[in-house]
PDB file of N, CA and C in Angstrom:
ATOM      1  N   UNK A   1       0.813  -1.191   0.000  1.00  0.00           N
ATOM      2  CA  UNK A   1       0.000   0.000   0.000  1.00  0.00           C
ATOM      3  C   UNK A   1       0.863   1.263   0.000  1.00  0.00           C
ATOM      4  N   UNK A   2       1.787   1.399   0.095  1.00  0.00           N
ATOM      5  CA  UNK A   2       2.650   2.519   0.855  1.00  0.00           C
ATOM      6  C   UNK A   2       3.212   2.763  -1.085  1.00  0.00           C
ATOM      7  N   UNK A   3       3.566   2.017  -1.616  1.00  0.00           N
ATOM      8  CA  UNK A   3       3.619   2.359  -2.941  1.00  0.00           C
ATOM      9  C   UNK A   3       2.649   2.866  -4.026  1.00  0.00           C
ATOM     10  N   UNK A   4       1.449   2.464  -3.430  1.00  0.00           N
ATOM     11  CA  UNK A   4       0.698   3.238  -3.986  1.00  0.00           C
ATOM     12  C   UNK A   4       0.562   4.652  -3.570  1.00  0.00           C
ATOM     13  N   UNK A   5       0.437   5.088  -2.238  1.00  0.00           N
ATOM     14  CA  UNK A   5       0.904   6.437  -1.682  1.00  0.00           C
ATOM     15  C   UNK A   5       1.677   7.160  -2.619  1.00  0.00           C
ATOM     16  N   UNK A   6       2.896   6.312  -2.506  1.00  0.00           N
ATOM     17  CA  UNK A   6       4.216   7.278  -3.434  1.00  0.00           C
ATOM     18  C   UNK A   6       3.680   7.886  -4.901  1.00  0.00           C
ATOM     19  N   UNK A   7       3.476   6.824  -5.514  1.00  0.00           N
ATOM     20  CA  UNK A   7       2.997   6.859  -6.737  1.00  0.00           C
ATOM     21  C   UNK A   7       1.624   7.987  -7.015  1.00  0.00           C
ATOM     22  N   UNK A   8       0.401   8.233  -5.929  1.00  0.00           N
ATOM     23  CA  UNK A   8       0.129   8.716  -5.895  1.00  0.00           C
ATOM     24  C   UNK A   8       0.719  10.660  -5.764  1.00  0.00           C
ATOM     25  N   UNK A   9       1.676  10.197  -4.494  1.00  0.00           N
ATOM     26  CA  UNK A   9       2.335  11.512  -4.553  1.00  0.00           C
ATOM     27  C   UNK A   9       3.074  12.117  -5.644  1.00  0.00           C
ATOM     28  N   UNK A  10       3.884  11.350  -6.177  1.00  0.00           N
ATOM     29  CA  UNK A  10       4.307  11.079  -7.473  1.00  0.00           C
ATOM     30  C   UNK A  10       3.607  12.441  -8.255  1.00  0.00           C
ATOM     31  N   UNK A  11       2.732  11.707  -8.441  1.00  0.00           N
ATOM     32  CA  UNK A  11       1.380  11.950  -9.522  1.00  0.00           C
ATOM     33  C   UNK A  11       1.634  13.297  -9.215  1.00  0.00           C
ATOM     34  N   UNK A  12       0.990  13.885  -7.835  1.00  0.00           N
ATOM     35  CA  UNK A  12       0.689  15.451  -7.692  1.00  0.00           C
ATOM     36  C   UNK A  12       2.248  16.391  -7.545  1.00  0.00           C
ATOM     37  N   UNK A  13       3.182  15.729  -7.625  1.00  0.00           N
ATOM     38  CA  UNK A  13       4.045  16.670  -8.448  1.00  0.00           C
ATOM     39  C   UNK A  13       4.586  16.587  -9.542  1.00  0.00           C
ATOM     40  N   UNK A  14       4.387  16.250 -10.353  1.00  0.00           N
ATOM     41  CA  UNK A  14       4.329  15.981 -12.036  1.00  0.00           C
ATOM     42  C   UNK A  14       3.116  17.173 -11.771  1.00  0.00           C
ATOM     43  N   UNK A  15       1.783  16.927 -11.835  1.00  0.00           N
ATOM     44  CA  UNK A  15       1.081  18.068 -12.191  1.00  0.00           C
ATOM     45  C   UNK A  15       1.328  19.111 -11.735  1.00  0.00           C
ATOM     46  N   UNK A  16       1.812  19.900 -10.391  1.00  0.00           N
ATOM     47  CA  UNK A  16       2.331  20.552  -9.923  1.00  0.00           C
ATOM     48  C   UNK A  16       3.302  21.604 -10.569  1.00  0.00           C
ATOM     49  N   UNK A  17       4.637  20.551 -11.515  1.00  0.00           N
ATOM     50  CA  UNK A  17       5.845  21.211 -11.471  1.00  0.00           C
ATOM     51  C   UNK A  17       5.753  20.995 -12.436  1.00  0.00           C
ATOM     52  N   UNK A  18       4.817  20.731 -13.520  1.00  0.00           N
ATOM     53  CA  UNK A  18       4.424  20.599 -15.038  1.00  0.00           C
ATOM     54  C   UNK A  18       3.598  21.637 -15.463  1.00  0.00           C
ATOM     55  N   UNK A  19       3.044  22.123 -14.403  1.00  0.00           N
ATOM     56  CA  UNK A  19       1.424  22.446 -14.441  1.00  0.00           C
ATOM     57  C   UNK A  19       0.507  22.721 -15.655  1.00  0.00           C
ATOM     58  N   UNK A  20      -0.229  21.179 -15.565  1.00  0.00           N
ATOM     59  CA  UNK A  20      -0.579  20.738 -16.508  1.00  0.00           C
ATOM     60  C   UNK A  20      -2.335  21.230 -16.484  1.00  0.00           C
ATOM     61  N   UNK A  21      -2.942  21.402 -17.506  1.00  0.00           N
ATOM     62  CA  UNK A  21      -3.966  21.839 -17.428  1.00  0.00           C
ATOM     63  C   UNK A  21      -5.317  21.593 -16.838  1.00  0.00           C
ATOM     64  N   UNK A  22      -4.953  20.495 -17.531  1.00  0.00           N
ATOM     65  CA  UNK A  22      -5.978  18.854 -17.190  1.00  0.00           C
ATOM     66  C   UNK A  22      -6.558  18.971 -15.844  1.00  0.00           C
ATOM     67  N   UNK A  23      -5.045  19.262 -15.106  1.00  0.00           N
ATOM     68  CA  UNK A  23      -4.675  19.127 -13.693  1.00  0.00           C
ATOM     69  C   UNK A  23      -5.313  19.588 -12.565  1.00  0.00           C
ATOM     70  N   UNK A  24      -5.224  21.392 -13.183  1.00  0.00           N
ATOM     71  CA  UNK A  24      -5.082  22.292 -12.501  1.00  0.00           C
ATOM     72  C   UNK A  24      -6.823  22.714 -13.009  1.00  0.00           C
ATOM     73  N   UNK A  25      -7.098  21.984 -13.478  1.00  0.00           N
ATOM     74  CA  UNK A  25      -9.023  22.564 -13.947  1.00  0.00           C
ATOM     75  C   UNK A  25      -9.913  21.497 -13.202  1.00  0.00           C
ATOM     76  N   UNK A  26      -9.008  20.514 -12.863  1.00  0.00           N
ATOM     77  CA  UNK A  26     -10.207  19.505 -12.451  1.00  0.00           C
ATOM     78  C   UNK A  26     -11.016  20.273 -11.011  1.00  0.00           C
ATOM     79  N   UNK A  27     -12.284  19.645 -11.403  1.00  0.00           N
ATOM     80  CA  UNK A  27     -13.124  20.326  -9.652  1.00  0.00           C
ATOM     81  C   UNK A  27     -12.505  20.152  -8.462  1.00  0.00           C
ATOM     82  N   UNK A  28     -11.364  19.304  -8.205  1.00  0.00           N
ATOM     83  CA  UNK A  28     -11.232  19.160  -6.958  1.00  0.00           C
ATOM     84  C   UNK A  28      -9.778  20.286  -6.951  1.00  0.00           C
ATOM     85  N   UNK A  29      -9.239  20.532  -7.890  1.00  0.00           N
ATOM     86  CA  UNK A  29      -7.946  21.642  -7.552  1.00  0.00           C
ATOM     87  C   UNK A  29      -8.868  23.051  -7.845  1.00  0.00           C
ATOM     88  N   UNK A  30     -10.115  22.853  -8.468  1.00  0.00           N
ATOM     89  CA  UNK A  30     -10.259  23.925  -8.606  1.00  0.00           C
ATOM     90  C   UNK A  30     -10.198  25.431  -7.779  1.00  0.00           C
ATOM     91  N   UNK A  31     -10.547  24.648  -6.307  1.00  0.00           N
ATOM     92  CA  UNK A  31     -10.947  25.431  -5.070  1.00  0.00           C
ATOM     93  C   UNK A  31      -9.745  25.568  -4.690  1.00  0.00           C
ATOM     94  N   UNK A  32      -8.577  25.446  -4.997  1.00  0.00           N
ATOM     95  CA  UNK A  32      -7.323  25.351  -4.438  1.00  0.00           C
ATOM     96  C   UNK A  32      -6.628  26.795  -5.386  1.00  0.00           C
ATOM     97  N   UNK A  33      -7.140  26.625  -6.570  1.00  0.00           N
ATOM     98  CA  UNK A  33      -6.641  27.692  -7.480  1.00  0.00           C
ATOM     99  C   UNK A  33      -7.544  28.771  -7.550  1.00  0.00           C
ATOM    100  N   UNK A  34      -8.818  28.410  -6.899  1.00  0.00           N
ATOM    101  CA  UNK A  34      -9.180  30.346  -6.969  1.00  0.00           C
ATOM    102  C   UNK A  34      -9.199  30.798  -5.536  1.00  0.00           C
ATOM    103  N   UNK A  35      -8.915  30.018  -4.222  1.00  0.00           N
ATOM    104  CA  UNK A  35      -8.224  30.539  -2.788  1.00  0.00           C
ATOM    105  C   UNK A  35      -6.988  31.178  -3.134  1.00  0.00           C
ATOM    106  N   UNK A  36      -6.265  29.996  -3.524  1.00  0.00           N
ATOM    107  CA  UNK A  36      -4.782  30.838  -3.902  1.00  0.00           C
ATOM    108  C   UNK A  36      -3.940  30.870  -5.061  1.00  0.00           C
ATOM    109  N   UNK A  37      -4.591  31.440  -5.899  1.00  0.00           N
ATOM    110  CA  UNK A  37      -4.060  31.365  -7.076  1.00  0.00           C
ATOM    111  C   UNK A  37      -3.661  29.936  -8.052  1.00  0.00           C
ATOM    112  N   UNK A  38      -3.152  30.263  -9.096  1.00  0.00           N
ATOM    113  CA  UNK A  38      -2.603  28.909  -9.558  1.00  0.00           C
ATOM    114  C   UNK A  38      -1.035  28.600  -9.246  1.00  0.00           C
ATOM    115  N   UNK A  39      -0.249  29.473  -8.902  1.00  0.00           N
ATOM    116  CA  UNK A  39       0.705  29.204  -8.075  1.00  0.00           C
ATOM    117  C   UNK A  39       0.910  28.770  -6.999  1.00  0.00           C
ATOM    118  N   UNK A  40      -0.068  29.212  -6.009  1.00  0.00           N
ATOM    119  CA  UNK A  40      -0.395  28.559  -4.738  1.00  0.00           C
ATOM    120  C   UNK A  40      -0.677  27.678  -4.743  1.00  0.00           C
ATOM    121  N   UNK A  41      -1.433  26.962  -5.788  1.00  0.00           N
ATOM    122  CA  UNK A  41      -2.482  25.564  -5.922  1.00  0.00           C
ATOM    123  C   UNK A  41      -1.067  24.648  -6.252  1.00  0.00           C
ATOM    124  N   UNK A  42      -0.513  25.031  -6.999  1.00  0.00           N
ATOM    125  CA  UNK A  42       1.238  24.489  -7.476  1.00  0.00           C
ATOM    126  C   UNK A  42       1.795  24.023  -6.491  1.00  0.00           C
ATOM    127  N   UNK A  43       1.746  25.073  -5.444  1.00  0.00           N
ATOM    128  CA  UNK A  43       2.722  24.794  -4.237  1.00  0.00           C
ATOM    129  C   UNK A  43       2.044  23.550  -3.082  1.00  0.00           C
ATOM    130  N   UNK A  44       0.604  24.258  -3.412  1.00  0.00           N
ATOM    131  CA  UNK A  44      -0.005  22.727  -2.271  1.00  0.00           C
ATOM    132  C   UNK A  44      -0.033  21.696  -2.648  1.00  0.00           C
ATOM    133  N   UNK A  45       0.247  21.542  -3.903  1.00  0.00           N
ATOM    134  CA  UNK A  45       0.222  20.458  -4.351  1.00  0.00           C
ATOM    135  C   UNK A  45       1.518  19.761  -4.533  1.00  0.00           C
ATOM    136  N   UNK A  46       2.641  20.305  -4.828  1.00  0.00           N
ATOM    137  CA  UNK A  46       4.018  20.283  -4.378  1.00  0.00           C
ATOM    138  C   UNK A  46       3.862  19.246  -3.426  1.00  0.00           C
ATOM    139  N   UNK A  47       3.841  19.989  -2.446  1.00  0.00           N
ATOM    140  CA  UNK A  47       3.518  20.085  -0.551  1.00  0.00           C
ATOM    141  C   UNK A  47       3.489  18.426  -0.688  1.00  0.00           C
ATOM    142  N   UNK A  48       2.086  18.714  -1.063  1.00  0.00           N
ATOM    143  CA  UNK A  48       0.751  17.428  -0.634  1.00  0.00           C
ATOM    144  C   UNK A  48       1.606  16.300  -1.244  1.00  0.00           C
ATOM    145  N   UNK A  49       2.023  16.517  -2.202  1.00  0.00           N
ATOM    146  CA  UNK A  49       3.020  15.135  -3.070  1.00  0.00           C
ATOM    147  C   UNK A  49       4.334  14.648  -2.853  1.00  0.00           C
ATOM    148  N   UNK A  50       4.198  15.460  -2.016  1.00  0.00           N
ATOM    149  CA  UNK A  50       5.890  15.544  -1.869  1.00  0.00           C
ATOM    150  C   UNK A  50       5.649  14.463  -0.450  1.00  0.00           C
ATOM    151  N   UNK A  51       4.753  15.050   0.581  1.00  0.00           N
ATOM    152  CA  UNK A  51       4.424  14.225   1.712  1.00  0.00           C
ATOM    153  C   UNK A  51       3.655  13.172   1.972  1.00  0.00           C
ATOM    154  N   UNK A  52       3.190  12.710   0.984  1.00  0.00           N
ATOM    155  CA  UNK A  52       2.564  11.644   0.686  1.00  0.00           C
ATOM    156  C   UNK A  52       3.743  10.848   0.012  1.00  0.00           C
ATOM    157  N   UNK A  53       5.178  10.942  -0.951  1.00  0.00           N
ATOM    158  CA  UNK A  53       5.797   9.975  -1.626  1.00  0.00           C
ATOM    159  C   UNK A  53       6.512   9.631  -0.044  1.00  0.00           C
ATOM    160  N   UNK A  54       6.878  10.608   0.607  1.00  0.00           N
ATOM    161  CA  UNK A  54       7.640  10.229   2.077  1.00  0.00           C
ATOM    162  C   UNK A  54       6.841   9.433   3.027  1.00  0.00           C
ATOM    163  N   UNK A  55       6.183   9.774   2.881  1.00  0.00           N
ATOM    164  CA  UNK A  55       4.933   8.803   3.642  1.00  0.00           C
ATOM    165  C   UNK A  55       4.755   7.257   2.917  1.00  0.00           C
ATOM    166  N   UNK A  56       4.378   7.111   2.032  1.00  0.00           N
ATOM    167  CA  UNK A  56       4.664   6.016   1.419  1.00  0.00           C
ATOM    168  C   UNK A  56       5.932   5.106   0.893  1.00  0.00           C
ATOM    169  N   UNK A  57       6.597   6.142   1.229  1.00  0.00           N
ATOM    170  CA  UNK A  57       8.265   5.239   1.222  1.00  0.00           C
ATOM    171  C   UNK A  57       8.288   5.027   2.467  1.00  0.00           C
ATOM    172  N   UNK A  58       8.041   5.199   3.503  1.00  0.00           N
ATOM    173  CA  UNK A  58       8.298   4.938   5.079  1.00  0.00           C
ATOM    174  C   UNK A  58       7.368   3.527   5.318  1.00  0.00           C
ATOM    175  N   UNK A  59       6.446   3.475   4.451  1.00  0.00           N
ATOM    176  CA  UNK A  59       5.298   2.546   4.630  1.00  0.00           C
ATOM    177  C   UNK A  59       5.783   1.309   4.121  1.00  0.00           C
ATOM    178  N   UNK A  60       6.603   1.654   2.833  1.00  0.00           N
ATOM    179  CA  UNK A  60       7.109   0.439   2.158  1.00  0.00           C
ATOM    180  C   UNK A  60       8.210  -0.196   3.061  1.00  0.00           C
ATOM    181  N   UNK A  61       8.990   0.638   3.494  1.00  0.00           N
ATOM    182  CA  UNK A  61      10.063   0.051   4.085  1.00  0.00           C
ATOM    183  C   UNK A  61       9.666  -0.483   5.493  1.00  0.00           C
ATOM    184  N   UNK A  62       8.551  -0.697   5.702  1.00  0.00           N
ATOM    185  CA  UNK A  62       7.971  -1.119   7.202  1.00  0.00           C
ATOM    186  C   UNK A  62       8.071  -0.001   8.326  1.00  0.00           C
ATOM    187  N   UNK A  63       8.670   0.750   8.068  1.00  0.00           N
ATOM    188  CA  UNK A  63       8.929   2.092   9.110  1.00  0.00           C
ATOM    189  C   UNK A  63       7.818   2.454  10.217  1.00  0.00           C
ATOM    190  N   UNK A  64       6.618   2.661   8.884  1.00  0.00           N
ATOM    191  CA  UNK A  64       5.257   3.116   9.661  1.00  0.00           C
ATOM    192  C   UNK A  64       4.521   1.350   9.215  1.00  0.00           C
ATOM    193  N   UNK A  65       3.776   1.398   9.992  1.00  0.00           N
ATOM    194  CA  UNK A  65       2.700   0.431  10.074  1.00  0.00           C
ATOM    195  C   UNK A  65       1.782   0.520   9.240  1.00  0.00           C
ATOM    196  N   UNK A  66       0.563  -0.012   8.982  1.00  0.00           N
ATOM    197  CA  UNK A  66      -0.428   0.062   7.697  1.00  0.00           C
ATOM    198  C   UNK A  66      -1.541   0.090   8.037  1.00  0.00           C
ATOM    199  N   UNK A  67      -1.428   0.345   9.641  1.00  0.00           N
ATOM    200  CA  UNK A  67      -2.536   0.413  10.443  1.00  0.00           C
ATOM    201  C   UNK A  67      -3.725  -1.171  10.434  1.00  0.00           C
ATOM    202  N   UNK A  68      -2.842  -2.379  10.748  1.00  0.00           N
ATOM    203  CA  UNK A  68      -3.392  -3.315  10.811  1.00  0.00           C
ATOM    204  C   UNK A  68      -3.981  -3.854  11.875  1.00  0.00           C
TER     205      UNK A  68
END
């Protein structure tokens, strides 16, 4: 599971540091980009991906638990 995390996080910085259109229009970033701009929305999403691939590498390596 913890690889899927990453991969997920993955994901939101590629759109992030691409900023891809697709991305940055869907309804759920939308609210992210008219609070704080589309740069801001960049950066939370940065953020959010960045701490989710660390999170899921900690998961893979048994570090954190999987909540079993």
């Amino acid at each position: 599971m913890g690889w899927v995390f990453a991969g997920c996080g993955a994901f939101a910085i590629c759109g992030a540091a691409f900023d891809w259109d697709w991305f940055m229009n869907n309804h759920k970033a939308r609210l992210f980009v008219i609070l704080l701009g589309r740069r801001g929305a960049r950066l939370v999403y940065g953020f959010l991906g960045s701490g989710l691939v660390v999170l899921g590498a900690l998961m893979a390596m048994g570090i954190l638990g999987e909540g079993r």
